[in-house]
C-alpha atoms as a PDB file:
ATOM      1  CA  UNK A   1      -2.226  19.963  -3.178  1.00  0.00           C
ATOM      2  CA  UNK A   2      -4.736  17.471  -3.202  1.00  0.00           C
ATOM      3  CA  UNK A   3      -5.112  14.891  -0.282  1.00  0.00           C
ATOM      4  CA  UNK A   4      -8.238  13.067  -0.869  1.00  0.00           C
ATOM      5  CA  UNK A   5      -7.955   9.755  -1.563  1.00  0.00           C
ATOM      6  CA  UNK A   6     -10.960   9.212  -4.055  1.00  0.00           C
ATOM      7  CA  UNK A   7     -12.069   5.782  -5.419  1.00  0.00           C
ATOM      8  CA  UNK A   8      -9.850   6.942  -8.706  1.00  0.00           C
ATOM      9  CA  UNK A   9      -6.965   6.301  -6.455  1.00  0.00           C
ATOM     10  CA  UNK A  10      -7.637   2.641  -5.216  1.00  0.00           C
ATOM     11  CA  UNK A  11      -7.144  -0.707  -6.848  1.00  0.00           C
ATOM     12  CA  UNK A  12     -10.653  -1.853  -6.734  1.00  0.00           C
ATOM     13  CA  UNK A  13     -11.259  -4.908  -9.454  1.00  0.00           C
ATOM     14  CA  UNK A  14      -9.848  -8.473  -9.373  1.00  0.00           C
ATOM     15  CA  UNK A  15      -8.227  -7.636 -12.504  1.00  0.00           C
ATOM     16  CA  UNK A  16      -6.514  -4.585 -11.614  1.00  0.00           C
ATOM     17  CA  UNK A  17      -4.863  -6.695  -8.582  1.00  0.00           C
ATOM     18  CA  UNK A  18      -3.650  -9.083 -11.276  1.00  0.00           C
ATOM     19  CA  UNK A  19      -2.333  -6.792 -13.664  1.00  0.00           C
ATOM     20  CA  UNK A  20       0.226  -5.847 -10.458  1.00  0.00           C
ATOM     21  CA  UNK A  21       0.460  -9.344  -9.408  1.00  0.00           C
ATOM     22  CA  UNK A  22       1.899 -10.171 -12.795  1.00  0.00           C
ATOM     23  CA  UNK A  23       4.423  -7.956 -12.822  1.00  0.00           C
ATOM     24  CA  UNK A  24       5.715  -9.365 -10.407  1.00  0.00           C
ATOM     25  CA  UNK A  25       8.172  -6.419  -9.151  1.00  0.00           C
ATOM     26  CA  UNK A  26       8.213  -7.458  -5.573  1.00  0.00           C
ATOM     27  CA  UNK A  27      10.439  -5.802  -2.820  1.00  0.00           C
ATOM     28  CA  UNK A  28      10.035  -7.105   0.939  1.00  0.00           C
ATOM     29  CA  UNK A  29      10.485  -6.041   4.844  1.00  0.00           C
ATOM     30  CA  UNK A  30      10.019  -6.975   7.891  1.00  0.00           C
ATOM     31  CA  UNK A  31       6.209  -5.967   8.069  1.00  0.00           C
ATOM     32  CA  UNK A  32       5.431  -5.194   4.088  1.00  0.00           C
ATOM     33  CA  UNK A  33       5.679  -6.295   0.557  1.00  0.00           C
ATOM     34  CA  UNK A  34       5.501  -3.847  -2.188  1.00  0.00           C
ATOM     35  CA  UNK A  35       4.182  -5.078  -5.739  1.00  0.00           C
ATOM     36  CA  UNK A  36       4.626  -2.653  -8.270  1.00  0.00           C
ATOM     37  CA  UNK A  37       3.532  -1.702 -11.729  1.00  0.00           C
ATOM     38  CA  UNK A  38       4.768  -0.084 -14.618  1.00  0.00           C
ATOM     39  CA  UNK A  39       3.750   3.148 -15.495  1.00  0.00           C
ATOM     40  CA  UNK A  40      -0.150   2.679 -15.337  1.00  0.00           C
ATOM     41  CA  UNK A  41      -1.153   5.406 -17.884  1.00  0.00           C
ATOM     42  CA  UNK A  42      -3.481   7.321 -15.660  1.00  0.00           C
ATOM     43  CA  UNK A  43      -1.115  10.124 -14.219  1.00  0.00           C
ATOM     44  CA  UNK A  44      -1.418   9.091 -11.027  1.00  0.00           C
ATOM     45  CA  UNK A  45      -0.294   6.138  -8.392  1.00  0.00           C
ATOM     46  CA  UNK A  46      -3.238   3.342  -7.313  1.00  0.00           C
ATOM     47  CA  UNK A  47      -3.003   1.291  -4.058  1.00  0.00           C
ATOM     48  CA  UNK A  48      -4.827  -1.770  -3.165  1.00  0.00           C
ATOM     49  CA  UNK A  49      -4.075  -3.476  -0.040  1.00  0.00           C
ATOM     50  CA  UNK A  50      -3.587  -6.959   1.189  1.00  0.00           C
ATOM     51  CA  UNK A  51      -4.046  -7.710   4.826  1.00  0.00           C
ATOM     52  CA  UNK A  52      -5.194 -11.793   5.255  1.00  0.00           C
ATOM     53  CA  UNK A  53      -6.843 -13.572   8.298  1.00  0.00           C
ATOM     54  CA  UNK A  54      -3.808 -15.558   8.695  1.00  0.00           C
ATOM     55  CA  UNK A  55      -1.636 -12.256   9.489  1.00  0.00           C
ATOM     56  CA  UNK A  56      -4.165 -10.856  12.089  1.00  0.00           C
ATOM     57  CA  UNK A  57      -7.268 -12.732  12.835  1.00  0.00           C
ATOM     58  CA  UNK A  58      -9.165 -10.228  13.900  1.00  0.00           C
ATOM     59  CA  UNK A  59     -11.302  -7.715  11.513  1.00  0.00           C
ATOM     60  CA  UNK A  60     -10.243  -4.537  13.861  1.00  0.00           C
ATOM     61  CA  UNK A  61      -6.699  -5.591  13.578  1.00  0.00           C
ATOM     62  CA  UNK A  62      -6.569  -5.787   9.625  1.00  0.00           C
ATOM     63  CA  UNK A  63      -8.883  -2.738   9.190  1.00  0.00           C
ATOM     64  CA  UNK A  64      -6.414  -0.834  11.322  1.00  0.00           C
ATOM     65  CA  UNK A  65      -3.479  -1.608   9.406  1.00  0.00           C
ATOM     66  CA  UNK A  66      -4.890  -0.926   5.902  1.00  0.00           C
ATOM     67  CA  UNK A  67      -6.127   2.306   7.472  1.00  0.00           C
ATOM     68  CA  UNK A  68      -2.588   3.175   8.375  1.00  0.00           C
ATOM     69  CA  UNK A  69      -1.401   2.476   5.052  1.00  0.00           C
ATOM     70  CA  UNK A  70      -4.068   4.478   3.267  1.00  0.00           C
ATOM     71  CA  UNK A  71      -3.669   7.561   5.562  1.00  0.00           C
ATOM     72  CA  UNK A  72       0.325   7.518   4.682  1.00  0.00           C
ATOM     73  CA  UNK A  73      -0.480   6.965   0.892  1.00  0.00           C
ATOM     74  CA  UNK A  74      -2.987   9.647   0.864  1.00  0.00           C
ATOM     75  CA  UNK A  75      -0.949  12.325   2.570  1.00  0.00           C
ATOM     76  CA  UNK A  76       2.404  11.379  -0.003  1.00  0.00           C
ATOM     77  CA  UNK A  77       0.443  10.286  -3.240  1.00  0.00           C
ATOM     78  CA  UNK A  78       1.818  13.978  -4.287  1.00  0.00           C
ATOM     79  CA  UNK A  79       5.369  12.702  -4.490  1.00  0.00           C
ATOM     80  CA  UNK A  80       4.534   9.271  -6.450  1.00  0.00           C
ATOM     81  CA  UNK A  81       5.313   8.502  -9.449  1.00  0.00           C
ATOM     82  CA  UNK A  82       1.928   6.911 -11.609  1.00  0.00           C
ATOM     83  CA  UNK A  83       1.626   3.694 -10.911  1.00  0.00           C
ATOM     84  CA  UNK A  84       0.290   0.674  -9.149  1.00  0.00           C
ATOM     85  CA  UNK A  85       0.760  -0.513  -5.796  1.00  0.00           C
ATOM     86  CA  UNK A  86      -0.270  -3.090  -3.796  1.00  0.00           C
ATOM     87  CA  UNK A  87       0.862  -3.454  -0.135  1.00  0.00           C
ATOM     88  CA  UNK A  88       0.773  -6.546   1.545  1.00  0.00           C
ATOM     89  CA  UNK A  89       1.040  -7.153   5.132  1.00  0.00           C
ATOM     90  CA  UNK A  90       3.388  -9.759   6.322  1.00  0.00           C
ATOM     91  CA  UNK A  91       3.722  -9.646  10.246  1.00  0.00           C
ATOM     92  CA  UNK A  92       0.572  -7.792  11.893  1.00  0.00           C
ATOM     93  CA  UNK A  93       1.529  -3.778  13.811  1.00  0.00           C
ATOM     94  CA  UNK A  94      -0.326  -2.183  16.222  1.00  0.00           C
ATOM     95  CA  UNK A  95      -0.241   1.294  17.924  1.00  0.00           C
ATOM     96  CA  UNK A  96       3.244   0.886  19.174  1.00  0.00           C
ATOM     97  CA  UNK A  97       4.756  -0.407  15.762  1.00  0.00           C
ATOM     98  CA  UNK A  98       2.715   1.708  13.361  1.00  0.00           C
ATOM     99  CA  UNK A  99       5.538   4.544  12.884  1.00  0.00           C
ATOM    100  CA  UNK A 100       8.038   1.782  11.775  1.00  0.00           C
ATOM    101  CA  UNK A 101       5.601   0.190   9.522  1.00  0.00           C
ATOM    102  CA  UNK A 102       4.973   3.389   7.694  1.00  0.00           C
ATOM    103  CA  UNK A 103       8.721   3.907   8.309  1.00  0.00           C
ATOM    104  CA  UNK A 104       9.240   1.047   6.294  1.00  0.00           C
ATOM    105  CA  UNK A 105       6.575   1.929   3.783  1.00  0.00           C
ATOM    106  CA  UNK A 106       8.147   5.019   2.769  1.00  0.00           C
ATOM    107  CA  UNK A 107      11.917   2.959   2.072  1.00  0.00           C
ATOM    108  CA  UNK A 108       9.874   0.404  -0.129  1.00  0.00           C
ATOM    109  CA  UNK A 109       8.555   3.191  -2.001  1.00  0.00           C
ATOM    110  CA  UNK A 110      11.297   5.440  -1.490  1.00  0.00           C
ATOM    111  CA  UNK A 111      10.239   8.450  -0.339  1.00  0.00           C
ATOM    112  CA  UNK A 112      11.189  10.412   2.412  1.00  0.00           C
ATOM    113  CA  UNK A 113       9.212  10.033   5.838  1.00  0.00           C
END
């Protein structure tokens, strides 16, 4: 098993967020929102990652919680099916919350933790 997580595997264009975005297959927690494709063609899943100034003001504090989101996407792109993601943060997690948030990652996506 692969668990790289290569550029091929990240939403990196404007218009690849908008293809998502208009889809508009949305499903919300208390932390997350998941925006989801249709089958995108490739074989595999993409994931780009939304984490604004408004939710945590500080650049250590958003680059931590896309970095938890990546490292859980990496390790269970496996059990995916191919399409596109993008995960936006609602309410900002630290350290102490980070298990739930992937928790709750893994129920929007619906795989097993």
């Amino acid at each position: 098993m692969n668990y790289g997580f290569a550029k091929q595997y990240r939403l990196l264009k404007t218009d690849d967020f908008s293809s998502v975005f208009a889809f508009r297959k949305r499903q919300n927690s208390e932390w997350l929102q998941l925006i989801q494709s249709p089958d995108n063609g490739l074989g595999y899943p993409r994931l780009g990652l939304v984490v604004s100034k408004k939710t945590a003001k500080r650049a250590n504090a958003r680059n931590y919680m896309k970095r938890v989101i990546r490292e859980w996407f990496r390790i269970h792109k496996n059990a995916l099916p191919p399409r596109d993601y993008v995960v936006r943060v609602l309410k900002p997690f630290d350290k102490s919350r980070s298990a739930q948030a992937r928790c709750q990652l893994a129920q929007l996506l619906k795989v097993k933790p």
